[in-house]
Protein backbone atom coordinates (compact mmCIF):
# COMPACT_ATOMS: atom_id res chain seq x y z
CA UNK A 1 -38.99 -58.49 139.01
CA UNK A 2 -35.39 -58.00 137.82
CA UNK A 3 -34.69 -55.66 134.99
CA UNK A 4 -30.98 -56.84 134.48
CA UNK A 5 -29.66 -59.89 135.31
CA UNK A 6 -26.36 -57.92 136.35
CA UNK A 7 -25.18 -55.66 138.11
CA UNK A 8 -22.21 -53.95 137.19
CA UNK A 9 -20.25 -52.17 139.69
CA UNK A 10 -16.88 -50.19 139.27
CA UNK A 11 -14.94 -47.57 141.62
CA UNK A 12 -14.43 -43.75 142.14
CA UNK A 13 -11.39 -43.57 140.55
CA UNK A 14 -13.27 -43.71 136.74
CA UNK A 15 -14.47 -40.89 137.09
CA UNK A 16 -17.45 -41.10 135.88
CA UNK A 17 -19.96 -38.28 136.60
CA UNK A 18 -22.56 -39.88 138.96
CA UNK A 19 -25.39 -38.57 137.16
CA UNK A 20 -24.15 -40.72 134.30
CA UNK A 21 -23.15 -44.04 136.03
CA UNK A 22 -27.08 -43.92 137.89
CA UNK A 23 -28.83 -43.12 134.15
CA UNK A 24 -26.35 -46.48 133.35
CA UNK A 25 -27.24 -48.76 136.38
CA UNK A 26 -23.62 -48.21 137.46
CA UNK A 27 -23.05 -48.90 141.18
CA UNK A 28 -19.79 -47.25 142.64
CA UNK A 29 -17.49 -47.71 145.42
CA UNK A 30 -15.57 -45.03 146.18
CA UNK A 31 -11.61 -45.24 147.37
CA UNK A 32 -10.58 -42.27 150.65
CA UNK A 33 -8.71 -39.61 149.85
CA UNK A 34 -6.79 -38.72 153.42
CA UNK A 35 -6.45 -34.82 152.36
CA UNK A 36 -5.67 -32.33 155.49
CA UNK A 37 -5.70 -34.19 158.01
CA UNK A 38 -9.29 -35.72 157.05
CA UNK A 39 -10.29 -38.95 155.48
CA UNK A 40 -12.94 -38.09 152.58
CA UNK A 41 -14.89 -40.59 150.19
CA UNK A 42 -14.02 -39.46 146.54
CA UNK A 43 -16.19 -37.74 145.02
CA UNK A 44 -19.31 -38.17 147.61
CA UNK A 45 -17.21 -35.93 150.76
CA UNK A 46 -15.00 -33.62 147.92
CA UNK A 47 -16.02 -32.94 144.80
CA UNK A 48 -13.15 -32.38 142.41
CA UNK A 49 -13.93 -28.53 141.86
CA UNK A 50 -13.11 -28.44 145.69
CA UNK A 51 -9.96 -30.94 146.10
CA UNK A 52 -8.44 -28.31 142.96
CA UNK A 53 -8.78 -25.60 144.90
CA UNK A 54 -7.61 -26.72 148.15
CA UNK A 55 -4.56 -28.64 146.89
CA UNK A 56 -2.04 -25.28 146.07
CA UNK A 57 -2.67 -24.97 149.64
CA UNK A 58 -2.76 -27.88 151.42
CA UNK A 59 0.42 -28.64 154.08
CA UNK A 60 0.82 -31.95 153.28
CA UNK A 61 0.55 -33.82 149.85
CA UNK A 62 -3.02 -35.85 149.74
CA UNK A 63 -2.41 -39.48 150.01
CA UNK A 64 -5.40 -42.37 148.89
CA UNK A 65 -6.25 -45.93 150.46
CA UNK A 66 -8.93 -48.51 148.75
CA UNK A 67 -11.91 -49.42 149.53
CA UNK A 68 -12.17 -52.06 152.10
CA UNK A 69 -13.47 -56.02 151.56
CA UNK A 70 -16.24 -55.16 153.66
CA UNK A 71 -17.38 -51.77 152.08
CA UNK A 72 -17.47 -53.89 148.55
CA UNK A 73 -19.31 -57.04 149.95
CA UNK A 74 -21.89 -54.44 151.29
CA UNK A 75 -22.45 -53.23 147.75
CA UNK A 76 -22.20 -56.95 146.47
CA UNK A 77 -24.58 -58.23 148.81
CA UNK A 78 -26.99 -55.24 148.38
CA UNK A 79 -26.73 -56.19 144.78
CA UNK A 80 -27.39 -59.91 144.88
CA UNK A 81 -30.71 -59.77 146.16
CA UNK A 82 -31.79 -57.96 143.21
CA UNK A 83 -29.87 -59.32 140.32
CA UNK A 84 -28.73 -62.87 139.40
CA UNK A 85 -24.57 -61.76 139.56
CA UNK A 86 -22.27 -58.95 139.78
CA UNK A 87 -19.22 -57.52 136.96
CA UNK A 88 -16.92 -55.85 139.14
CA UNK A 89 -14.30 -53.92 136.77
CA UNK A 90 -11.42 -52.02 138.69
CA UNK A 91 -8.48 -49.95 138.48
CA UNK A 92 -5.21 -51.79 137.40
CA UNK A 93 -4.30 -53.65 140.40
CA UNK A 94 -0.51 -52.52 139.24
CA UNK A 95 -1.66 -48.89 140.63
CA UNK A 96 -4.42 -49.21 143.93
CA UNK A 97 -5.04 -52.41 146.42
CA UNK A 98 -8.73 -52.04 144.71
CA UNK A 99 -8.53 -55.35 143.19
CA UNK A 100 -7.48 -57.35 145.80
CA UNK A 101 -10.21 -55.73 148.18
CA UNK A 102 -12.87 -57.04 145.87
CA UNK A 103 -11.51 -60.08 145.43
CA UNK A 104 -11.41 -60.77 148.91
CA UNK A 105 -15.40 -59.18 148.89
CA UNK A 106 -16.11 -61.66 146.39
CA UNK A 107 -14.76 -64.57 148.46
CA UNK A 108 -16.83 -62.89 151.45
CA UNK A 109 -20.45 -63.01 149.95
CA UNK A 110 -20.76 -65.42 146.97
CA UNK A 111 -17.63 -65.86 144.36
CA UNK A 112 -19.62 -68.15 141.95
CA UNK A 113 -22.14 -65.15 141.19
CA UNK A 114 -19.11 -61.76 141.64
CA UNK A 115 -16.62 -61.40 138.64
CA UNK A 116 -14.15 -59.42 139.66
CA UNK A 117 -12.28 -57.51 136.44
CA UNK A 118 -8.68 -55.81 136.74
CA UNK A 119 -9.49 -53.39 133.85
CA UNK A 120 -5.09 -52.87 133.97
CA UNK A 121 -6.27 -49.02 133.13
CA UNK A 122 -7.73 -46.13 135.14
CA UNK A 123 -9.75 -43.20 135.22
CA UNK A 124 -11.32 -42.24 131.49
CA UNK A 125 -10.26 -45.48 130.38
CA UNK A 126 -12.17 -47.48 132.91
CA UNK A 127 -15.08 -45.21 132.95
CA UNK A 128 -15.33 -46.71 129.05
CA UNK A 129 -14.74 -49.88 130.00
CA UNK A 130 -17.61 -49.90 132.74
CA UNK A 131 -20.01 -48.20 130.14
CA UNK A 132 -19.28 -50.56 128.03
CA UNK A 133 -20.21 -53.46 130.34
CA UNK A 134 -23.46 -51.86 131.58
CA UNK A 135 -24.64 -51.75 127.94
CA UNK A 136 -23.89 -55.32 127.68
CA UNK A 137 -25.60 -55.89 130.67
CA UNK A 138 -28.99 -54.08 129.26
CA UNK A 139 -28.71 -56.24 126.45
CA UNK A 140 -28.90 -59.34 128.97
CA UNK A 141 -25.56 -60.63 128.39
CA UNK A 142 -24.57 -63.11 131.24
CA UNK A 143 -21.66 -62.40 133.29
CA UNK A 144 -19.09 -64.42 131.95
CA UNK A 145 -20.02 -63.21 128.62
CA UNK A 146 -19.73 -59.45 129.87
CA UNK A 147 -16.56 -60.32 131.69
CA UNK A 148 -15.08 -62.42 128.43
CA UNK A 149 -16.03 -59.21 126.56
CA UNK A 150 -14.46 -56.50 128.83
CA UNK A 151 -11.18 -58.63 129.36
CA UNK A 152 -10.91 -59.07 125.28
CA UNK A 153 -10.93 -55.59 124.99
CA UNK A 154 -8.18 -54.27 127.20
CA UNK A 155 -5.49 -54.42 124.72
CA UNK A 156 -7.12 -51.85 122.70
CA UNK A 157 -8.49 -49.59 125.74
CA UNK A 158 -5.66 -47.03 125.42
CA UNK A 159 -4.85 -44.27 127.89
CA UNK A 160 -3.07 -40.75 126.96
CA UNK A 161 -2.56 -38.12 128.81
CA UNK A 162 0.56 -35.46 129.68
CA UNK A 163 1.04 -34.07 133.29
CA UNK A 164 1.99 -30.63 134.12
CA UNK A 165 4.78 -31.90 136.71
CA UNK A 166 6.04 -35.48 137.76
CA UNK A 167 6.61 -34.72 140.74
CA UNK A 168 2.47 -35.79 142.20
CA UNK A 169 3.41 -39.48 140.53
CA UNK A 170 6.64 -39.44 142.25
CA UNK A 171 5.20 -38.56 145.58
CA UNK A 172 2.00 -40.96 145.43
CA UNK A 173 4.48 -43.83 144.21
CA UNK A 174 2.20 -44.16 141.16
CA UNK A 175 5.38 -43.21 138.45
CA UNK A 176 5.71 -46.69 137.47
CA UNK A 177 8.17 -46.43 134.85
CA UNK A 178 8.34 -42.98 133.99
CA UNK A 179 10.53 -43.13 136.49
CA UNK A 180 13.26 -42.58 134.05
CA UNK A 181 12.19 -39.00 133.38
CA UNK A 182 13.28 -37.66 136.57
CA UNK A 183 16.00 -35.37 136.96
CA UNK A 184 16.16 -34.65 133.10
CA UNK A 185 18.46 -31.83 132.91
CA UNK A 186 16.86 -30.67 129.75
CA UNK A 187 12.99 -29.09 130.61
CA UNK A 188 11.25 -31.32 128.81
CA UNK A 189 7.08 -32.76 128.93
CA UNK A 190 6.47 -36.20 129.05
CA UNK A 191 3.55 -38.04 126.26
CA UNK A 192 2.60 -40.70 129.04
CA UNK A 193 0.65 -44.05 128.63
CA UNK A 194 -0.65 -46.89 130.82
CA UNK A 195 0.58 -50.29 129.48
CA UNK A 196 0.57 -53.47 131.39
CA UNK A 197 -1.52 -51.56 134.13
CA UNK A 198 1.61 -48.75 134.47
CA UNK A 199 1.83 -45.24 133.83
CA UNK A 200 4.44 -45.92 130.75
CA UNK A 201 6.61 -42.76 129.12
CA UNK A 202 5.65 -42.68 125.28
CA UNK A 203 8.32 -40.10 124.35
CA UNK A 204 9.30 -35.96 125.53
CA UNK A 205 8.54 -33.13 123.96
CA UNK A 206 9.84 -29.40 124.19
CA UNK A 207 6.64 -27.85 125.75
CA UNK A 208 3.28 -29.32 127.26
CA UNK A 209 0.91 -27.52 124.10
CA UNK A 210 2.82 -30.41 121.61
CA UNK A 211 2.21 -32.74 124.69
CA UNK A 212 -1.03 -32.40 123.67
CA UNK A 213 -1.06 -32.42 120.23
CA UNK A 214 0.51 -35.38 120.35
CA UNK A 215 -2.60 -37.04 122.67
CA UNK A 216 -4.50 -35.61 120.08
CA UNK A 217 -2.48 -37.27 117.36
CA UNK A 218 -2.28 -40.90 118.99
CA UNK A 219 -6.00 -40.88 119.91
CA UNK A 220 -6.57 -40.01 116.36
CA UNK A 221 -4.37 -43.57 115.09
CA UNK A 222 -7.26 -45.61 117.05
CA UNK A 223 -9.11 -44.67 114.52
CA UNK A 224 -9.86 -47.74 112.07
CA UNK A 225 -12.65 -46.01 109.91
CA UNK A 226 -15.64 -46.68 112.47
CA UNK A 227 -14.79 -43.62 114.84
CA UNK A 228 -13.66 -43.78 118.39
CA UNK A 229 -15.53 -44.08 121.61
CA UNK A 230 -13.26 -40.97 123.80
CA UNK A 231 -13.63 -39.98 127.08
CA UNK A 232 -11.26 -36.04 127.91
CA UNK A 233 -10.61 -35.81 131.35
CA UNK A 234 -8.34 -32.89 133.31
CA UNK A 235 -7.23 -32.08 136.26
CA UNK A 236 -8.71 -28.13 136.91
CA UNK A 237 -7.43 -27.98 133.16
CA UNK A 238 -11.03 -27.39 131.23
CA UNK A 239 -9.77 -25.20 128.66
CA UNK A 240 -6.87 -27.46 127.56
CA UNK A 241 -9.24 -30.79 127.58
CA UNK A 242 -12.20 -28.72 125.37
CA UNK A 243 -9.59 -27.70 123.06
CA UNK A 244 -8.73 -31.51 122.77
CA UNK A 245 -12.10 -32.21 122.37
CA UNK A 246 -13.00 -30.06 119.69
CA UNK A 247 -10.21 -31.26 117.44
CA UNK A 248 -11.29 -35.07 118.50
CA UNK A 249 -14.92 -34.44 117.62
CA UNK A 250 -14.76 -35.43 113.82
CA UNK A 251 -13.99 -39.04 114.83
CA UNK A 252 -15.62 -39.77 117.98
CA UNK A 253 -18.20 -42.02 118.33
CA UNK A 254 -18.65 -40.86 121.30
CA UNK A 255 -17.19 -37.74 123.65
CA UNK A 256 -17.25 -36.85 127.00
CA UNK A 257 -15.12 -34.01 128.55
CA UNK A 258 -15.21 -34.37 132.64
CA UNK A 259 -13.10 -33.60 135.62
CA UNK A 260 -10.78 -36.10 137.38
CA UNK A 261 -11.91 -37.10 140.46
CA UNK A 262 -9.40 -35.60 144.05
CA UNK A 263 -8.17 -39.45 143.96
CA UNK A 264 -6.55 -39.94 140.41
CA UNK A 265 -5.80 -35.64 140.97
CA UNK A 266 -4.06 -36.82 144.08
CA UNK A 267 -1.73 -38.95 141.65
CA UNK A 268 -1.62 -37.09 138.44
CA UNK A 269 -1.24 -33.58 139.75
CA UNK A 270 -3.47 -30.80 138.83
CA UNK A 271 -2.95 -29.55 134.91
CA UNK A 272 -2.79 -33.07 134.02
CA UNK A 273 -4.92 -33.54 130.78
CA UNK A 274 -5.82 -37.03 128.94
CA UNK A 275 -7.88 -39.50 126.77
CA UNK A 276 -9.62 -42.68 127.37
CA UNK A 277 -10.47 -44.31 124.10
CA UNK A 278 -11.02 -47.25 121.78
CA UNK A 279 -12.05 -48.28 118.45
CA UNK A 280 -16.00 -47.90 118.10
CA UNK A 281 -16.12 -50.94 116.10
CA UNK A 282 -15.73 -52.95 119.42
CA UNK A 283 -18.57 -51.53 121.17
CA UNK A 284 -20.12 -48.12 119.72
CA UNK A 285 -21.96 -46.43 122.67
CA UNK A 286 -23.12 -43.68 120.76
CA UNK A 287 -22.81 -40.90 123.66
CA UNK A 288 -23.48 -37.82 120.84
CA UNK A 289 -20.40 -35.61 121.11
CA UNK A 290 -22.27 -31.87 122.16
CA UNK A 291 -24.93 -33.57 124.81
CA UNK A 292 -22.42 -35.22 126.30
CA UNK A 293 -19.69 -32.68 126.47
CA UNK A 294 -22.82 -30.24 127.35
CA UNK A 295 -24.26 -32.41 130.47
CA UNK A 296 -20.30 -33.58 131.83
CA UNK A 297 -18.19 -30.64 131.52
CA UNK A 298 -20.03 -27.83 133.13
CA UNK A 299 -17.98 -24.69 133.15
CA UNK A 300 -16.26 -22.86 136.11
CA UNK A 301 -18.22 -20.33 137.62
């Protein structure tokens, strides 16, 4: 007997801890991190407390390649048997070949019954979005409805975050327009966003503690009176993201602090620290603030 008519599957790169996506029936497919001289699954061959402390090390910067069609109809097919479709939600197809590989996956096994979403966001952001979809898919939604629902909500899934240096964007060809911050003469930090499925600049600031305060700040405007559903996430930056979360707490719905995967580190660069969020009043998932931060961000030791 089924106990959800769908399965909803996502990828590596949101980060999500895997504890979490199994308690949410979240199936995912992880993208290869090719990382000294090795090609690793992220997040099931390297964790992330590993890739950070490799990287100031490593000879040669990390690069990252998708999954492949046939990994993905694997999972779809796998999934099929059991459930009556599959809600597929992705990385923004503007940053990673993701998309297109499940597409194609899709077209392999059975494209009526696979609904492949292009979240246009990444990491925290699309860990949200795929919570969101497995709680509409307890709740027996079908899967138009959950991908109707997921799609109508991308315009106010925002993504914040500063990055210690530019220069792991630059390299992994993932600057998108913030392009026009290199070679500033003056030493400035960039407030960075993804819009249209880009990493977008928002504005510079002197020093990376008001970078910050100014994620702080802007994930504080989502805010319409109903609290905001916020996922933290850092790059070997716990400190800096618990700080964030503390001043967040008042107004989140819910609140998760949690490593970024060696994939999206690959990209970002480690020190990079940022916020997934959205208005609760779209979907409140009601993750309590000091369980969650308690069971995703364990400390260094």
């Amino acid at each position: 007997m089924k106990d959800r008519s769908v399965a909803i599957v996502t990828d590596s790169t949101a980060d999500l801890p895997p504890a979490l996506a199994s308690s949410r029936s979240i199936s995912v497919v992880p993208l290869t991190l090719h990382f000294e001289g090795r090609s690793l699954l992220d997040g099931v061959d390297i964790t992330p407390s590993e890739f950070y402390r490799k990287l100031p090390s490593a000879a040669t910067h990390p690069t990252t390649s998708q999954p492949s069609p046939g990994r993905f109809a694997e999972m779809y097919s796998t999934l099929l048997d059991k459930h009556d479709a599959v809600v597929s939600i992705h990385i923004s197809e503007k940053l990673s070949g993701t998309v297109a590989s499940a597409r194609q996956a899709a077209d392999m096994t059975d494209p009526q019954r696979v609904h492949v979403v292009d979240s246009e966001v990444v990491s925290m952001s699309l860990g949200l979005a795929a919570l969101v979809a497995s709680s509409l898919a307890a709740q027996n939604l079908d899967a138009q409805a959950i991908e109707s629902r997921i799609v109508s909500m991308r315009p106010q899934l925002h993504t914040y975050f500063s990055v210690a240096t530019l220069e792991f964007l630059r390299r992994g060809g993932r600057i998108g327009r913030a392009s026009a911050l290199l070679g500033s003469v003056l030493q400035v930090k960039p407030v960075l966003c993804i819009r249209d499925g880009l990493v977008t600049p928002l504005e510079r600031v002197r020093t990376f503690e008001r970078a910050l305060n100014r994620v702080v700040e802007l994930t504080r405007a989502v805010d319409t009176g109903h609290g905001v559903c916020i996922i933290v996430g850092h790059a070997d930056a716990q400190a800096d993201a618990e700080r964030i979360g503390r001043e967040l707490e008042p107004i989140a719905d819910t609140l998760m602090i949690q490593p970024l995967g060696p994939v999206v580190g690959a990209h970002a660069g480690p020190g990079v620290v940022g916020v997934g969020c959205y208005p609760a009043e779209l979907f409140p998932l009601g993750i309590k603030p000091s369980k969650a931060a308690a069971a995703t961000a364990p400390r260094k030791g």
